[in-house]
C-alpha atoms as a PDB file:
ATOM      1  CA  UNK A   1     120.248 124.209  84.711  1.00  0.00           C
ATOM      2  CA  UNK A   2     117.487 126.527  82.978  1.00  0.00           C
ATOM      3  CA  UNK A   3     113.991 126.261  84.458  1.00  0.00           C
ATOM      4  CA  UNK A   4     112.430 124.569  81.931  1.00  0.00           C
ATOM      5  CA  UNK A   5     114.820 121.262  82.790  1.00  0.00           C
ATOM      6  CA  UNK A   6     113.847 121.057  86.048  1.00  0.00           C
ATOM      7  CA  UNK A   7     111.867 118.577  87.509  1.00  0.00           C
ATOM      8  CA  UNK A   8     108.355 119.702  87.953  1.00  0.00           C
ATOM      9  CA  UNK A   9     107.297 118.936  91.440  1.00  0.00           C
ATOM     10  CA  UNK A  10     104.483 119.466  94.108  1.00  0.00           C
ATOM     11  CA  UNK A  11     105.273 121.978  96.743  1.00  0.00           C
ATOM     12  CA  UNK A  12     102.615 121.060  98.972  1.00  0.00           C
ATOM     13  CA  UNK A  13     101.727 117.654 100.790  1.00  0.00           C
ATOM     14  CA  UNK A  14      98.480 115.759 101.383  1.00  0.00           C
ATOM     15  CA  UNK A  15      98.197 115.082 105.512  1.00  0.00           C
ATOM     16  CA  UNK A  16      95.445 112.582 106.476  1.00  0.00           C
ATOM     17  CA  UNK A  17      91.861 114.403 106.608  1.00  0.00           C
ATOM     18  CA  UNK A  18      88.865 111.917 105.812  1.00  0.00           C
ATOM     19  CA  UNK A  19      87.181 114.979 104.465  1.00  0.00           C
ATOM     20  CA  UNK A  20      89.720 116.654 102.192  1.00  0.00           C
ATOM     21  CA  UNK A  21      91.096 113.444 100.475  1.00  0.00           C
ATOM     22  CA  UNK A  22      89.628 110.400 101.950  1.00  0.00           C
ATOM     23  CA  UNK A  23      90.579 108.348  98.525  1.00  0.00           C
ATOM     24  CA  UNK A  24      93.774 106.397 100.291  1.00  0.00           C
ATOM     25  CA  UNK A  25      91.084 104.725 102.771  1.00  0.00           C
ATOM     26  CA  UNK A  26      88.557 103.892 100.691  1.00  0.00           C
ATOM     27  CA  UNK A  27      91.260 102.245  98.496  1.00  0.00           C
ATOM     28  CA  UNK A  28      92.600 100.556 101.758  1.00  0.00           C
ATOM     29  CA  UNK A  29      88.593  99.867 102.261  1.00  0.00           C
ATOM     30  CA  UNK A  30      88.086  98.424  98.790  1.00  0.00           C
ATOM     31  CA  UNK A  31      90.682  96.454  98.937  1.00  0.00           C
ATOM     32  CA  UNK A  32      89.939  94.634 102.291  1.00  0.00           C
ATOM     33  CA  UNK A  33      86.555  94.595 100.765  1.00  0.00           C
ATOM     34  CA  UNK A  34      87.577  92.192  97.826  1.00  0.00           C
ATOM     35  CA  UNK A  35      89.721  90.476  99.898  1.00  0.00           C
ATOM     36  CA  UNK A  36      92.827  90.704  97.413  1.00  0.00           C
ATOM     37  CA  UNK A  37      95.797  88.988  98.374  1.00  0.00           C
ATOM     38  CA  UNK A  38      99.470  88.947  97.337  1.00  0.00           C
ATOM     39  CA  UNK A  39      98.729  91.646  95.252  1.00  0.00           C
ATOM     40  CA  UNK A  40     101.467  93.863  93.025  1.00  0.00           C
ATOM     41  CA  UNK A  41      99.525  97.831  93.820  1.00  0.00           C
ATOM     42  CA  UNK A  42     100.817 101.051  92.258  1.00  0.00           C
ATOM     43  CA  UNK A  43      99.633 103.638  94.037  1.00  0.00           C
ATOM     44  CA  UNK A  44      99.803 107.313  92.358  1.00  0.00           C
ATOM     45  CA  UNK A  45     100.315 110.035  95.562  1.00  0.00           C
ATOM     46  CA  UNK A  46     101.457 108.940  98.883  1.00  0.00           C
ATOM     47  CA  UNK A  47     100.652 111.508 101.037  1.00  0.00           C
ATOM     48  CA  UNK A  48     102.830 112.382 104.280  1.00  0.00           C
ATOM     49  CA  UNK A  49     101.050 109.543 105.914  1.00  0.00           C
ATOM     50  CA  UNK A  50     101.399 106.553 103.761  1.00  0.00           C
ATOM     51  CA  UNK A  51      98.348 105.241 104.483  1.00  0.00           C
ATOM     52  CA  UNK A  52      98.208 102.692 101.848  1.00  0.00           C
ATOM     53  CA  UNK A  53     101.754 101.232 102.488  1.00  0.00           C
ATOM     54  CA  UNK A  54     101.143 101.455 105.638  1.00  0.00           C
ATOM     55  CA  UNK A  55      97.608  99.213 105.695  1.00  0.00           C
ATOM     56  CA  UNK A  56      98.983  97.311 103.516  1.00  0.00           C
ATOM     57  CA  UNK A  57     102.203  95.717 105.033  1.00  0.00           C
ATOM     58  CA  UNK A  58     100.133  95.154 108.230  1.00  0.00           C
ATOM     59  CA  UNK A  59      96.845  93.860 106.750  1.00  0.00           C
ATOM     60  CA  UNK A  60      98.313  90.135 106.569  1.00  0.00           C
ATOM     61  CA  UNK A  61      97.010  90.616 102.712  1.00  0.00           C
ATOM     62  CA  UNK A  62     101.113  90.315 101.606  1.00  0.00           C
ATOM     63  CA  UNK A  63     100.383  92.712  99.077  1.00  0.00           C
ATOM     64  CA  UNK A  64     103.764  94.748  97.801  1.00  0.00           C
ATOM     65  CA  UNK A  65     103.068  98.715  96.830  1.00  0.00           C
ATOM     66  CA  UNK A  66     104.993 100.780  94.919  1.00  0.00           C
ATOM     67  CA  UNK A  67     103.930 104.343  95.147  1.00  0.00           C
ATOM     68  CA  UNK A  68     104.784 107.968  93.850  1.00  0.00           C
ATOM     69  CA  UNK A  69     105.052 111.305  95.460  1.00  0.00           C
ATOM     70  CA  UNK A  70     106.424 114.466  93.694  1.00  0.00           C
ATOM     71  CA  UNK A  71     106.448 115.978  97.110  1.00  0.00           C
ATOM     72  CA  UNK A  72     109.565 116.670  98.145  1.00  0.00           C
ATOM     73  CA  UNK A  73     107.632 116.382 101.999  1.00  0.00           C
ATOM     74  CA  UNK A  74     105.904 113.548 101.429  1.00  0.00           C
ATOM     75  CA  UNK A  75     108.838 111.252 100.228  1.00  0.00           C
ATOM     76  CA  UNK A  76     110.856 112.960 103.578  1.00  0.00           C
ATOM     77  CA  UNK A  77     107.834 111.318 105.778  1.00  0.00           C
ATOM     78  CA  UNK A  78     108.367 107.884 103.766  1.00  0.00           C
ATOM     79  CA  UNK A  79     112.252 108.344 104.918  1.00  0.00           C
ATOM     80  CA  UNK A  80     111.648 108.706 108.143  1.00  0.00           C
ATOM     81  CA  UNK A  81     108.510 105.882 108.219  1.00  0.00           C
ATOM     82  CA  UNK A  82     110.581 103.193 106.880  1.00  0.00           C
ATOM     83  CA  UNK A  83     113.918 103.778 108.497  1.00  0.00           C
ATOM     84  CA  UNK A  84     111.807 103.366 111.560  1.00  0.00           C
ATOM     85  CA  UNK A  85     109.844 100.213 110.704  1.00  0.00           C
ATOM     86  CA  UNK A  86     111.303  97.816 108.500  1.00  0.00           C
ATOM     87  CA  UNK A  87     107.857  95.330 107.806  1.00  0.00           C
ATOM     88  CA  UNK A  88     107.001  98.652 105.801  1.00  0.00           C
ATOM     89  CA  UNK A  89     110.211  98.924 104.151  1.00  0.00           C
ATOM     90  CA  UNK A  90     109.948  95.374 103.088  1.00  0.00           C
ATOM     91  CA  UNK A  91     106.366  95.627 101.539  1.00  0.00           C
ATOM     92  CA  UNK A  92     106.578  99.304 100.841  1.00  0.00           C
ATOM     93  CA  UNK A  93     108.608 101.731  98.343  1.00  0.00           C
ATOM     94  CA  UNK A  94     107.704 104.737  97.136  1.00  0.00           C
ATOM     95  CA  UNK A  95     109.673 107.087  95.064  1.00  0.00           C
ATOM     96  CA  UNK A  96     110.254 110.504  94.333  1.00  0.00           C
ATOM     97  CA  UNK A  97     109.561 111.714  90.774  1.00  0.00           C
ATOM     98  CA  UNK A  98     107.399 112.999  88.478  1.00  0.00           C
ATOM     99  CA  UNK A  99     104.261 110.695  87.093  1.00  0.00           C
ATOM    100  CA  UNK A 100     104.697 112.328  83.323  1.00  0.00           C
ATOM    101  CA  UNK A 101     108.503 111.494  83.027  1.00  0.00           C
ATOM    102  CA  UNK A 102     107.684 107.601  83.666  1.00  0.00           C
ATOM    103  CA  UNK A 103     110.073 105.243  81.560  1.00  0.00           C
ATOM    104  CA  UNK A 104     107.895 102.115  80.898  1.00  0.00           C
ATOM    105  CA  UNK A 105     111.213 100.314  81.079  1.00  0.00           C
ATOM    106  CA  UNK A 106     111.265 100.514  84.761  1.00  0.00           C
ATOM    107  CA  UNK A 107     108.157  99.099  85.656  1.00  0.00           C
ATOM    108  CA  UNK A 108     106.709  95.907  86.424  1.00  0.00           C
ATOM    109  CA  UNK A 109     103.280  94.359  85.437  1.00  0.00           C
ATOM    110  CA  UNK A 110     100.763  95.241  88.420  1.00  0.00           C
ATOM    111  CA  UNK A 111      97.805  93.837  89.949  1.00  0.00           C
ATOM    112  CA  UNK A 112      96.052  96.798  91.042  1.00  0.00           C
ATOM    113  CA  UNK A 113      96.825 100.762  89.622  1.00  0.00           C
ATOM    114  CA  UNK A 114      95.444 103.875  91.238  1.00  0.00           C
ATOM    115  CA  UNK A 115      95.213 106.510  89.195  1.00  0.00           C
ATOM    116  CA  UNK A 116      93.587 108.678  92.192  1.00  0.00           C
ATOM    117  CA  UNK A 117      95.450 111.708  91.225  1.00  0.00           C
ATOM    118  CA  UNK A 118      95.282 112.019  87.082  1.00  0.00           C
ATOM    119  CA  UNK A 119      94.947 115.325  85.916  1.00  0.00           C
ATOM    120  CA  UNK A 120      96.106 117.177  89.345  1.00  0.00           C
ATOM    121  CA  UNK A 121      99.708 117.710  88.270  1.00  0.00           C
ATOM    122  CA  UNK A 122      99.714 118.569  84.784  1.00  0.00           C
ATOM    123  CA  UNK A 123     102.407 121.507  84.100  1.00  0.00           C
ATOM    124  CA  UNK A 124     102.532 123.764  81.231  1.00  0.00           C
ATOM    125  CA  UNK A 125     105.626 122.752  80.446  1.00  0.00           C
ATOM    126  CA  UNK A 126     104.719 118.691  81.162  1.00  0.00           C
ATOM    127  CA  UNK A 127     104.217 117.900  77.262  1.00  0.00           C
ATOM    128  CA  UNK A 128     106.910 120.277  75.792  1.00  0.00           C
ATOM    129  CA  UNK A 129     109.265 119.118  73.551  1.00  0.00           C
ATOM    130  CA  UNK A 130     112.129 120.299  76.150  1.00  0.00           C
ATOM    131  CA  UNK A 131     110.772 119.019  79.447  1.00  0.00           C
ATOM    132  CA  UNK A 132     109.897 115.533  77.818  1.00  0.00           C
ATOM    133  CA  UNK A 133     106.579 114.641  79.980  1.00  0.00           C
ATOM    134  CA  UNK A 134     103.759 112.674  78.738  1.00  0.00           C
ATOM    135  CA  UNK A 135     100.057 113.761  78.550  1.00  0.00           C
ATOM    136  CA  UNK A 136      97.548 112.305  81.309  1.00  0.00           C
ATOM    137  CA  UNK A 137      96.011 110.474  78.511  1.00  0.00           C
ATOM    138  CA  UNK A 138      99.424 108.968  78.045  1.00  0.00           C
ATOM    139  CA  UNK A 139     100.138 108.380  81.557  1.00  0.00           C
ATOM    140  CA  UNK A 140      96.734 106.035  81.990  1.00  0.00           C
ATOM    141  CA  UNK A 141      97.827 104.464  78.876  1.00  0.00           C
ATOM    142  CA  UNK A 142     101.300 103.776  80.219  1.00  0.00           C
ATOM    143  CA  UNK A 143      99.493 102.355  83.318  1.00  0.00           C
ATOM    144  CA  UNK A 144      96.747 100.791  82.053  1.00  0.00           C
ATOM    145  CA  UNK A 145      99.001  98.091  79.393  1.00  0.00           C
ATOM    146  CA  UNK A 146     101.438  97.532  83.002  1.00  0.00           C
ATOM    147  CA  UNK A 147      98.107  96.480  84.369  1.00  0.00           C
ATOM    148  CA  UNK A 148      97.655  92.765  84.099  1.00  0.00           C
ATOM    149  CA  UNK A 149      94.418  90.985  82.506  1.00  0.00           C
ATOM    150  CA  UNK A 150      91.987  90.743  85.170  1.00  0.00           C
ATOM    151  CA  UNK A 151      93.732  93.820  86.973  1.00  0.00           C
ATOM    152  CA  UNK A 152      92.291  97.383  88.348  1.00  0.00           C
ATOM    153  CA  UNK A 153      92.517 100.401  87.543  1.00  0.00           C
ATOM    154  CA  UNK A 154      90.860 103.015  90.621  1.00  0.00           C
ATOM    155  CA  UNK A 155      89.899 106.649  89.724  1.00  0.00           C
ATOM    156  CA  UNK A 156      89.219 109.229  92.827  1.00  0.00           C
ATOM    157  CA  UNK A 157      85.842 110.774  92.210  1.00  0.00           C
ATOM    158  CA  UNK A 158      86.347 114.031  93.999  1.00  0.00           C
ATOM    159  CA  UNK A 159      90.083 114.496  92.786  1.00  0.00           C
ATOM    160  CA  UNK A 160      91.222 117.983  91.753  1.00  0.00           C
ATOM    161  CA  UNK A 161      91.607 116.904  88.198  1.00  0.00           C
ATOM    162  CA  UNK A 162      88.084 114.907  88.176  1.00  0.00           C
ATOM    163  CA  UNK A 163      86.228 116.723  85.955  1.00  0.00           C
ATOM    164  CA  UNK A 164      89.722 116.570  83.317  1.00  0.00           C
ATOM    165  CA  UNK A 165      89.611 112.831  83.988  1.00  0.00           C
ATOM    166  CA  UNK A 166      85.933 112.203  83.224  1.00  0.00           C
ATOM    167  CA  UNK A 167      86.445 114.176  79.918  1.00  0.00           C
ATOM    168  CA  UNK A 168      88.991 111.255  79.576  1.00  0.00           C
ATOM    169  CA  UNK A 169      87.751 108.316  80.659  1.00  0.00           C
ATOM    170  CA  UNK A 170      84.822 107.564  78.060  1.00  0.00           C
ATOM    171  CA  UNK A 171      86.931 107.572  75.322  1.00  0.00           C
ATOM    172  CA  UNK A 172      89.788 105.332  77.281  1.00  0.00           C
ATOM    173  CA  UNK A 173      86.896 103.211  77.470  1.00  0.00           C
ATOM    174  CA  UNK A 174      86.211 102.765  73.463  1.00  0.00           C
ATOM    175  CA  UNK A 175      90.252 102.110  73.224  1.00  0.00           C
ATOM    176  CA  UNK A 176      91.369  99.757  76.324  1.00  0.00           C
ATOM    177  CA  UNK A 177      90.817  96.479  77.399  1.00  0.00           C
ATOM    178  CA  UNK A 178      88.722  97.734  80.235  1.00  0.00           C
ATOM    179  CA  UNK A 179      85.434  97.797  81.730  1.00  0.00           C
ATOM    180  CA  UNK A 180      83.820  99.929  84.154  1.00  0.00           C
ATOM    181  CA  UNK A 181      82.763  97.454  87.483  1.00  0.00           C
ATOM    182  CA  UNK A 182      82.345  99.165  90.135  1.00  0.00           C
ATOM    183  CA  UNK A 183      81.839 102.274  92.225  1.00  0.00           C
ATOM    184  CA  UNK A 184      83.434 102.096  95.862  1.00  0.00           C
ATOM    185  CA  UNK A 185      82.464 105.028  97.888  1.00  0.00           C
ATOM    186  CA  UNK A 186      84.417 107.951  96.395  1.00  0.00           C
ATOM    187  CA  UNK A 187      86.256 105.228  93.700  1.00  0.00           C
ATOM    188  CA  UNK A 188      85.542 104.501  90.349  1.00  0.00           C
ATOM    189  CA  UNK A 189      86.292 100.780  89.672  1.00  0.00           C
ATOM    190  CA  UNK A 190      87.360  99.647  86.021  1.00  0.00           C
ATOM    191  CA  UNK A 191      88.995  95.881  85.825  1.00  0.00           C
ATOM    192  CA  UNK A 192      91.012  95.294  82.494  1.00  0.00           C
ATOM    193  CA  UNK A 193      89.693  92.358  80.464  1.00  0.00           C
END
Protein backbone atom coordinates (compact mmCIF):
# COMPACT_ATOMS: atom_id res chain seq x y z
CA UNK A 1 0.00 0.00 0.00
CA UNK A 2 1.82 3.41 -1.02
CA UNK A 3 1.28 6.32 1.38
CA UNK A 4 -0.80 8.25 -0.52
CA UNK A 5 -3.72 5.29 -0.18
CA UNK A 6 -3.75 5.32 3.22
CA UNK A 7 -6.30 6.48 5.31
CA UNK A 8 -5.55 9.86 6.64
CA UNK A 9 -6.13 9.84 10.32
CA UNK A 10 -5.69 11.88 13.63
CA UNK A 11 -2.88 10.76 15.81
CA UNK A 12 -3.90 12.58 18.73
CA UNK A 13 -7.21 12.47 20.90
CA UNK A 14 -9.41 15.15 22.47
CA UNK A 15 -9.75 14.23 26.55
CA UNK A 16 -12.46 16.25 28.37
CA UNK A 17 -11.06 19.88 29.39
CA UNK A 18 -13.94 22.62 29.59
CA UNK A 19 -11.22 25.00 28.60
CA UNK A 20 -9.47 23.41 25.63
CA UNK A 21 -12.64 22.12 23.77
CA UNK A 22 -15.69 22.72 25.75
CA UNK A 23 -17.92 22.44 22.31
CA UNK A 24 -19.32 18.66 23.23
CA UNK A 25 -21.06 20.33 26.44
CA UNK A 26 -22.37 23.19 25.19
CA UNK A 27 -23.88 20.97 22.43
CA UNK A 28 -25.10 18.59 25.28
CA UNK A 29 -26.21 22.18 26.90
CA UNK A 30 -28.00 23.40 23.79
CA UNK A 31 -29.63 20.62 23.32
CA UNK A 32 -31.22 20.18 26.84
CA UNK A 33 -31.79 23.81 26.32
CA UNK A 34 -34.31 23.29 23.34
CA UNK A 35 -35.57 20.46 24.83
CA UNK A 36 -35.21 18.19 21.57
CA UNK A 37 -36.47 14.87 21.76
CA UNK A 38 -36.18 11.64 19.75
CA UNK A 39 -33.78 13.27 17.81
CA UNK A 40 -31.47 11.56 14.80
CA UNK A 41 -27.70 13.74 15.89
CA UNK A 42 -24.50 13.36 13.86
CA UNK A 43 -21.92 14.37 15.76
CA UNK A 44 -18.41 15.15 13.90
CA UNK A 45 -15.38 14.18 16.69
CA UNK A 46 -16.03 12.05 19.62
CA UNK A 47 -13.39 12.59 21.77
CA UNK A 48 -11.99 9.77 24.23
CA UNK A 49 -14.86 10.64 26.44
CA UNK A 50 -17.97 10.48 24.44
CA UNK A 51 -19.56 13.02 26.05
CA UNK A 52 -22.33 13.51 23.70
CA UNK A 53 -23.30 9.76 23.41
CA UNK A 54 -22.87 9.53 26.59
CA UNK A 55 -25.50 12.58 27.74
CA UNK A 56 -27.41 11.59 25.37
CA UNK A 57 -28.48 7.89 26.02
CA UNK A 58 -28.99 8.94 29.69
CA UNK A 59 -30.79 12.29 29.25
CA UNK A 60 -34.32 10.43 28.87
CA UNK A 61 -34.34 12.77 25.50
CA UNK A 62 -34.26 9.12 23.32
CA UNK A 63 -32.19 10.81 20.97
CA UNK A 64 -29.90 8.21 18.70
CA UNK A 65 -26.14 9.67 17.75
CA UNK A 66 -24.05 8.63 15.27
CA UNK A 67 -20.62 10.07 15.59
CA UNK A 68 -17.05 10.09 13.92
CA UNK A 69 -13.58 9.86 15.21
CA UNK A 70 -10.45 9.46 12.97
CA UNK A 71 -8.65 8.73 16.16
CA UNK A 72 -7.51 5.57 16.25
CA UNK A 73 -7.68 6.34 20.50
CA UNK A 74 -10.73 7.76 20.58
CA UNK A 75 -12.77 4.97 18.74
CA UNK A 76 -10.55 2.38 21.30
CA UNK A 77 -12.33 4.45 24.34
CA UNK A 78 -15.84 4.01 22.45
CA UNK A 79 -14.83 0.06 22.45
CA UNK A 80 -14.26 -0.18 25.69
CA UNK A 81 -17.41 2.41 26.79
CA UNK A 82 -19.95 0.43 25.07
CA UNK A 83 -18.83 -3.11 25.67
CA UNK A 84 -19.22 -1.97 29.21
CA UNK A 85 -22.64 -0.30 29.11
CA UNK A 86 -25.04 -1.43 26.72
CA UNK A 87 -27.96 1.71 27.14
CA UNK A 88 -24.95 3.51 25.27
CA UNK A 89 -24.45 0.93 22.79
CA UNK A 90 -28.09 0.98 22.03
CA UNK A 91 -28.39 4.85 21.52
CA UNK A 92 -24.79 5.33 20.59
CA UNK A 93 -22.38 4.39 17.51
CA UNK A 94 -19.62 5.99 16.44
CA UNK A 95 -17.25 4.99 13.78
CA UNK A 96 -13.87 5.09 12.73
CA UNK A 97 -13.07 6.87 9.45
CA UNK A 98 -12.25 9.72 7.77
CA UNK A 99 -15.02 12.77 7.43
CA UNK A 100 -13.69 13.59 3.61
CA UNK A 101 -14.09 9.92 2.32
CA UNK A 102 -17.98 10.00 3.36
CA UNK A 103 -20.23 7.97 0.81
CA UNK A 104 -23.63 9.79 0.94
CA UNK A 105 -25.01 6.33 0.30
CA UNK A 106 -24.48 5.33 3.80
CA UNK A 107 -26.16 7.86 5.60
CA UNK A 108 -29.42 8.60 6.91
CA UNK A 109 -31.44 11.92 6.99
CA UNK A 110 -30.59 13.65 10.50
CA UNK A 111 -32.19 15.87 12.86
CA UNK A 112 -29.37 17.65 14.24
CA UNK A 113 -25.48 17.83 12.45
CA UNK A 114 -22.42 19.14 14.22
CA UNK A 115 -20.02 20.27 12.18
CA UNK A 116 -17.80 21.31 15.39
CA UNK A 117 -14.67 20.21 13.78
CA UNK A 118 -14.75 21.52 9.84
CA UNK A 119 -11.63 22.60 8.63
CA UNK A 120 -9.36 20.83 11.50
CA UNK A 121 -8.50 17.76 9.45
CA UNK A 122 -7.96 18.80 6.06
CA UNK A 123 -4.80 16.81 4.50
CA UNK A 124 -2.81 17.77 1.59
CA UNK A 125 -3.52 14.89 0.03
CA UNK A 126 -7.58 15.01 1.19
CA UNK A 127 -8.77 16.42 -2.37
CA UNK A 128 -6.24 14.57 -4.66
CA UNK A 129 -7.31 12.77 -7.39
CA UNK A 130 -5.57 9.50 -5.76
CA UNK A 131 -6.70 9.74 -2.15
CA UNK A 132 -10.40 10.54 -3.28
CA UNK A 133 -11.48 13.00 -0.24
CA UNK A 134 -13.86 15.75 -0.55
CA UNK A 135 -13.23 19.48 0.24
CA UNK A 136 -14.72 20.94 3.66
CA UNK A 137 -16.96 22.91 1.50
CA UNK A 138 -18.09 19.57 0.18
CA UNK A 139 -18.28 17.87 3.39
CA UNK A 140 -20.96 20.68 4.87
CA UNK A 141 -22.66 20.26 1.67
CA UNK A 142 -22.82 16.49 2.03
CA UNK A 143 -24.16 17.19 5.58
CA UNK A 144 -26.14 19.94 5.21
CA UNK A 145 -28.78 18.13 2.18
CA UNK A 146 -28.73 14.77 5.00
CA UNK A 147 -30.04 17.43 7.29
CA UNK A 148 -33.79 17.43 7.35
CA UNK A 149 -36.07 20.70 6.81
CA UNK A 150 -36.35 22.28 10.06
CA UNK A 151 -32.95 20.55 11.14
CA UNK A 152 -29.47 22.04 12.66
CA UNK A 153 -26.53 22.45 11.67
CA UNK A 154 -23.86 23.56 14.94
CA UNK A 155 -20.46 25.22 14.15
CA UNK A 156 -17.71 25.39 17.18
CA UNK A 157 -16.63 28.98 17.44
CA UNK A 158 -13.19 28.47 18.84
CA UNK A 159 -12.40 25.29 16.62
CA UNK A 160 -8.91 24.96 15.12
CA UNK A 161 -10.25 25.39 11.66
CA UNK A 162 -12.64 28.49 12.72
CA UNK A 163 -11.25 31.10 11.01
CA UNK A 164 -11.23 28.45 7.52
CA UNK A 165 -14.89 27.87 8.40
CA UNK A 166 -16.00 31.49 8.71
CA UNK A 167 -14.28 32.16 5.29
CA UNK A 168 -16.91 29.42 4.42
CA UNK A 169 -19.86 29.92 5.96
CA UNK A 170 -21.18 33.30 4.31
CA UNK A 171 -21.17 32.03 1.10
CA UNK A 172 -22.88 28.47 2.31
CA UNK A 173 -25.30 30.89 3.41
CA UNK A 174 -26.17 32.55 -0.22
CA UNK A 175 -26.37 28.67 -1.54
CA UNK A 176 -28.30 26.46 1.26
CA UNK A 177 -31.51 26.25 2.62
CA UNK A 178 -30.26 27.66 5.85
CA UNK A 179 -30.44 30.41 8.19
CA UNK A 180 -28.31 31.59 10.85
CA UNK A 181 -30.58 31.37 14.47
CA UNK A 182 -28.70 31.29 17.04
CA UNK A 183 -25.50 31.64 19.01
CA UNK A 184 -25.17 29.12 22.07
CA UNK A 185 -22.20 29.90 24.13
CA UNK A 186 -19.22 28.84 22.00
CA UNK A 187 -21.93 27.43 19.05
CA UNK A 188 -23.03 28.91 16.07
CA UNK A 189 -26.69 27.87 15.41
CA UNK A 190 -28.01 27.67 11.68
CA UNK A 191 -31.56 25.65 11.24
CA UNK A 192 -32.20 24.54 7.51
CA UNK A 193 -35.44 25.94 6.09
Amino acid sequence: MTASLAMNYWTDKWDLHEDVCPCDVHFNEWVADQGLKNKTIFHFGTGTHHVVGIEQSRNGSKNSVLAITASIEEYEAYIKLVSTNSAVAKSYIAYFGDIYLTNPRLLPEFDIVTMVHLCEFFFPNTASPEYGGMTDRQVLDLFTDKTRAGGYLIFYRNSMGSERTAEILPVWEKEKPVERVADFKTLIVYKKK
